[in-house]
C-alpha atoms as a PDB file:
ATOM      1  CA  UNK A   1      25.452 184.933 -71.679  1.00  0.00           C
ATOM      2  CA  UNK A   2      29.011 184.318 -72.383  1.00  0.00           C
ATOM      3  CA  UNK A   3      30.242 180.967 -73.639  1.00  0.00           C
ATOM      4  CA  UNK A   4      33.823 178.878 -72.104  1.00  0.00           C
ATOM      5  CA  UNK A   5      35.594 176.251 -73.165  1.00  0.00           C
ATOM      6  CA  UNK A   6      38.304 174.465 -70.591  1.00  0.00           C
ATOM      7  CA  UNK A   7      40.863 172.075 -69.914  1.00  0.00           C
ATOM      8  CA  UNK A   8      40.626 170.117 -66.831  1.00  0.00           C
ATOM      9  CA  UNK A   9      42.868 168.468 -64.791  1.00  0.00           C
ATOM     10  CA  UNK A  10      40.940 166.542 -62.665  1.00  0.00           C
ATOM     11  CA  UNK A  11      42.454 165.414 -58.919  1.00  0.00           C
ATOM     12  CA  UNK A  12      44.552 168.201 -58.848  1.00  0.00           C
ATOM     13  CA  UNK A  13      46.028 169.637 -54.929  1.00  0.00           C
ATOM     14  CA  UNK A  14      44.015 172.828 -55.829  1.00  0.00           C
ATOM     15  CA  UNK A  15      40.880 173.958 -57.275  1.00  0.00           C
ATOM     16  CA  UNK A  16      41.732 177.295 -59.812  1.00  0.00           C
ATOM     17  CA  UNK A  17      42.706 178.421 -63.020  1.00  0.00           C
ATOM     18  CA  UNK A  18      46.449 177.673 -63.991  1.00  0.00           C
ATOM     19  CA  UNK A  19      47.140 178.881 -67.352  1.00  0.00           C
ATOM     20  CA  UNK A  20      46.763 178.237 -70.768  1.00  0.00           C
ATOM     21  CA  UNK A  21      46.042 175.158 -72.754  1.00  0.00           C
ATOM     22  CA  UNK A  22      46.483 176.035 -76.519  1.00  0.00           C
ATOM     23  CA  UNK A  23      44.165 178.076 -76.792  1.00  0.00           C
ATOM     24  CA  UNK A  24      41.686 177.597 -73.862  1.00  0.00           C
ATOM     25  CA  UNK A  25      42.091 177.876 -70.198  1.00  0.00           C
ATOM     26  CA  UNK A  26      43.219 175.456 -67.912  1.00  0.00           C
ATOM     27  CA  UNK A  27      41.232 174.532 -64.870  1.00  0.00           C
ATOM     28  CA  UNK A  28      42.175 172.598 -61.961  1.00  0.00           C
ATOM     29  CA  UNK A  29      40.001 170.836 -59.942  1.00  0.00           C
ATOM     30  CA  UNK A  30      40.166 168.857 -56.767  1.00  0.00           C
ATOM     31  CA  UNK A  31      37.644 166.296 -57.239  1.00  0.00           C
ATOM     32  CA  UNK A  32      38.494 163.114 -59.259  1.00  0.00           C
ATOM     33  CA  UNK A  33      36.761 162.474 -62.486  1.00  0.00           C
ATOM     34  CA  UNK A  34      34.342 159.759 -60.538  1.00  0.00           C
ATOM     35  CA  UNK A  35      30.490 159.991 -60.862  1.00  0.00           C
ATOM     36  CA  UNK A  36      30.807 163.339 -62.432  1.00  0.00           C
ATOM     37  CA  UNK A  37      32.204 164.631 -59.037  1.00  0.00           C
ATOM     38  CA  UNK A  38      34.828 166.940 -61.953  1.00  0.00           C
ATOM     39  CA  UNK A  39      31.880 168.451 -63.263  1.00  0.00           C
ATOM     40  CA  UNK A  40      30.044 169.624 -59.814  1.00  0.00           C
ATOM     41  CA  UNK A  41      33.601 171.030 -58.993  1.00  0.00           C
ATOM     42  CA  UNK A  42      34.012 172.539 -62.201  1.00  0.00           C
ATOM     43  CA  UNK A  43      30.543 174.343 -62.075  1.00  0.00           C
ATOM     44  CA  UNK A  44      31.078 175.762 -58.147  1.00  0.00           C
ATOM     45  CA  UNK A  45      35.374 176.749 -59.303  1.00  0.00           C
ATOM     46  CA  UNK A  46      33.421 178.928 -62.107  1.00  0.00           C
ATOM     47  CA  UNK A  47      30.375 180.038 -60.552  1.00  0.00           C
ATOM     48  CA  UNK A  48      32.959 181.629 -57.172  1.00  0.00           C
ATOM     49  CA  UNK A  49      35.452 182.886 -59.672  1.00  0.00           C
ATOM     50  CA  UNK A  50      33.183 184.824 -61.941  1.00  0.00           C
ATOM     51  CA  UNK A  51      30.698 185.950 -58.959  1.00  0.00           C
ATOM     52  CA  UNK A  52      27.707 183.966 -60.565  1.00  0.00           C
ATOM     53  CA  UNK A  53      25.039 181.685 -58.955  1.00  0.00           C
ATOM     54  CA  UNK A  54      25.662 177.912 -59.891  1.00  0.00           C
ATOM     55  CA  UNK A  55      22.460 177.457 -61.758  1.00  0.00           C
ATOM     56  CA  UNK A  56      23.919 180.123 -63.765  1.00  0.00           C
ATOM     57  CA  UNK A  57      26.860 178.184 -65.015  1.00  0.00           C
ATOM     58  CA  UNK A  58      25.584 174.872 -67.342  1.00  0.00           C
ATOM     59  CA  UNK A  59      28.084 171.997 -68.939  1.00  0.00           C
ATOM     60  CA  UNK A  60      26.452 172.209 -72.519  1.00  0.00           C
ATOM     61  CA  UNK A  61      28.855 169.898 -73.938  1.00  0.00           C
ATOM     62  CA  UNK A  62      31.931 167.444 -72.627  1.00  0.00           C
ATOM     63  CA  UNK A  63      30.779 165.820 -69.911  1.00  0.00           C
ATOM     64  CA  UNK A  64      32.942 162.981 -70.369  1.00  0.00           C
ATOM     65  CA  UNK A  65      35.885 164.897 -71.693  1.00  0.00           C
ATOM     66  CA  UNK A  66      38.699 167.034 -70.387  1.00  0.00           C
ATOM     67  CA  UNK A  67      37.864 169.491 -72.898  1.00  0.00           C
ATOM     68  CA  UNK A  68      34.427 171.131 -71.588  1.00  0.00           C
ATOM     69  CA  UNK A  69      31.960 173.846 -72.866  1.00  0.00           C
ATOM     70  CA  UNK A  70      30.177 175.609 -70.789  1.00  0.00           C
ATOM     71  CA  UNK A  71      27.287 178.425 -70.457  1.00  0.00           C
ATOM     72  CA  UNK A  72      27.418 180.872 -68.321  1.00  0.00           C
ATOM     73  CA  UNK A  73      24.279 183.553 -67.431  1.00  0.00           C
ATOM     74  CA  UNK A  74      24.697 187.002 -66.243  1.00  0.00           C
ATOM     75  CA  UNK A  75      28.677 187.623 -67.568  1.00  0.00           C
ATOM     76  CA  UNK A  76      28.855 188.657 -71.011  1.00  0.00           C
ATOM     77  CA  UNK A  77      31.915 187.838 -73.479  1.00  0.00           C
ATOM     78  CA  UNK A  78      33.489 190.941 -72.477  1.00  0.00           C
ATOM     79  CA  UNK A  79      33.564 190.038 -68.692  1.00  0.00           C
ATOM     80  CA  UNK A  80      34.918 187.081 -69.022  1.00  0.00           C
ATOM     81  CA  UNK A  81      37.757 187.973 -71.288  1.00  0.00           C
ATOM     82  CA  UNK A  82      38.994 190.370 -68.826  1.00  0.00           C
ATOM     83  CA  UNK A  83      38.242 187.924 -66.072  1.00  0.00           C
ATOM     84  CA  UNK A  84      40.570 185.524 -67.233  1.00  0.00           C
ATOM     85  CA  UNK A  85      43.287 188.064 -68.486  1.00  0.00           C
ATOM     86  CA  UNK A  86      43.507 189.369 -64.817  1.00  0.00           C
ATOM     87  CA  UNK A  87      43.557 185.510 -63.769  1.00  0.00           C
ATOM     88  CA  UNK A  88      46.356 183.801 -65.827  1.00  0.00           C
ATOM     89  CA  UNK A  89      47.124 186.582 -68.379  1.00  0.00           C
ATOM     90  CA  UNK A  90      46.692 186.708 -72.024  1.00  0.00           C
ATOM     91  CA  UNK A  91      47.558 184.147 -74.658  1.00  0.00           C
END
């Protein structure tokens, strides 16, 4: 299980990764922060980019907050390091 803390930007033209926010990564999402529609994106933007099933991917904490942890099954810390390196480079 590897653990992730983001920044979203809710309402944005594009759902993605786009770069660094001190020192987490920035993610994008379409939906607008409304009835936790944010969340749902963020959860299907990670599960597609990291080739994991949605129930696989869990908000643990920040639900209310740009700033969001999350849990994510079958990706270890390892994975997802070079995941995100390939995606928006190092910091």
């Amino acid at each position: 299980m590897a653990r992730l803390t983001v920044r979203v930007q809710p309402g944005a033209r594009r759902s993605g990764f786009t770069g660094w926010f001190g020192d987490h990564p920035r993610l994008a999402v379409a939906a607008p922060p409304v009835d936790g529609a944010a969340n749902d994106e963020c959860v299907r933007v990670l599960a597609t980019t990291f080739g994991v099933r949605r129930r696989d991917v869990r908000l643990v904490v920040g639900a209310a907050s740009r700033t969001k942890h999350f849990e994510i099954d079958g990706l270890d810390e390892d994975d997802l390091a070079a995941e995100l390196t390939r995606l928006i480079g190092g910091r």
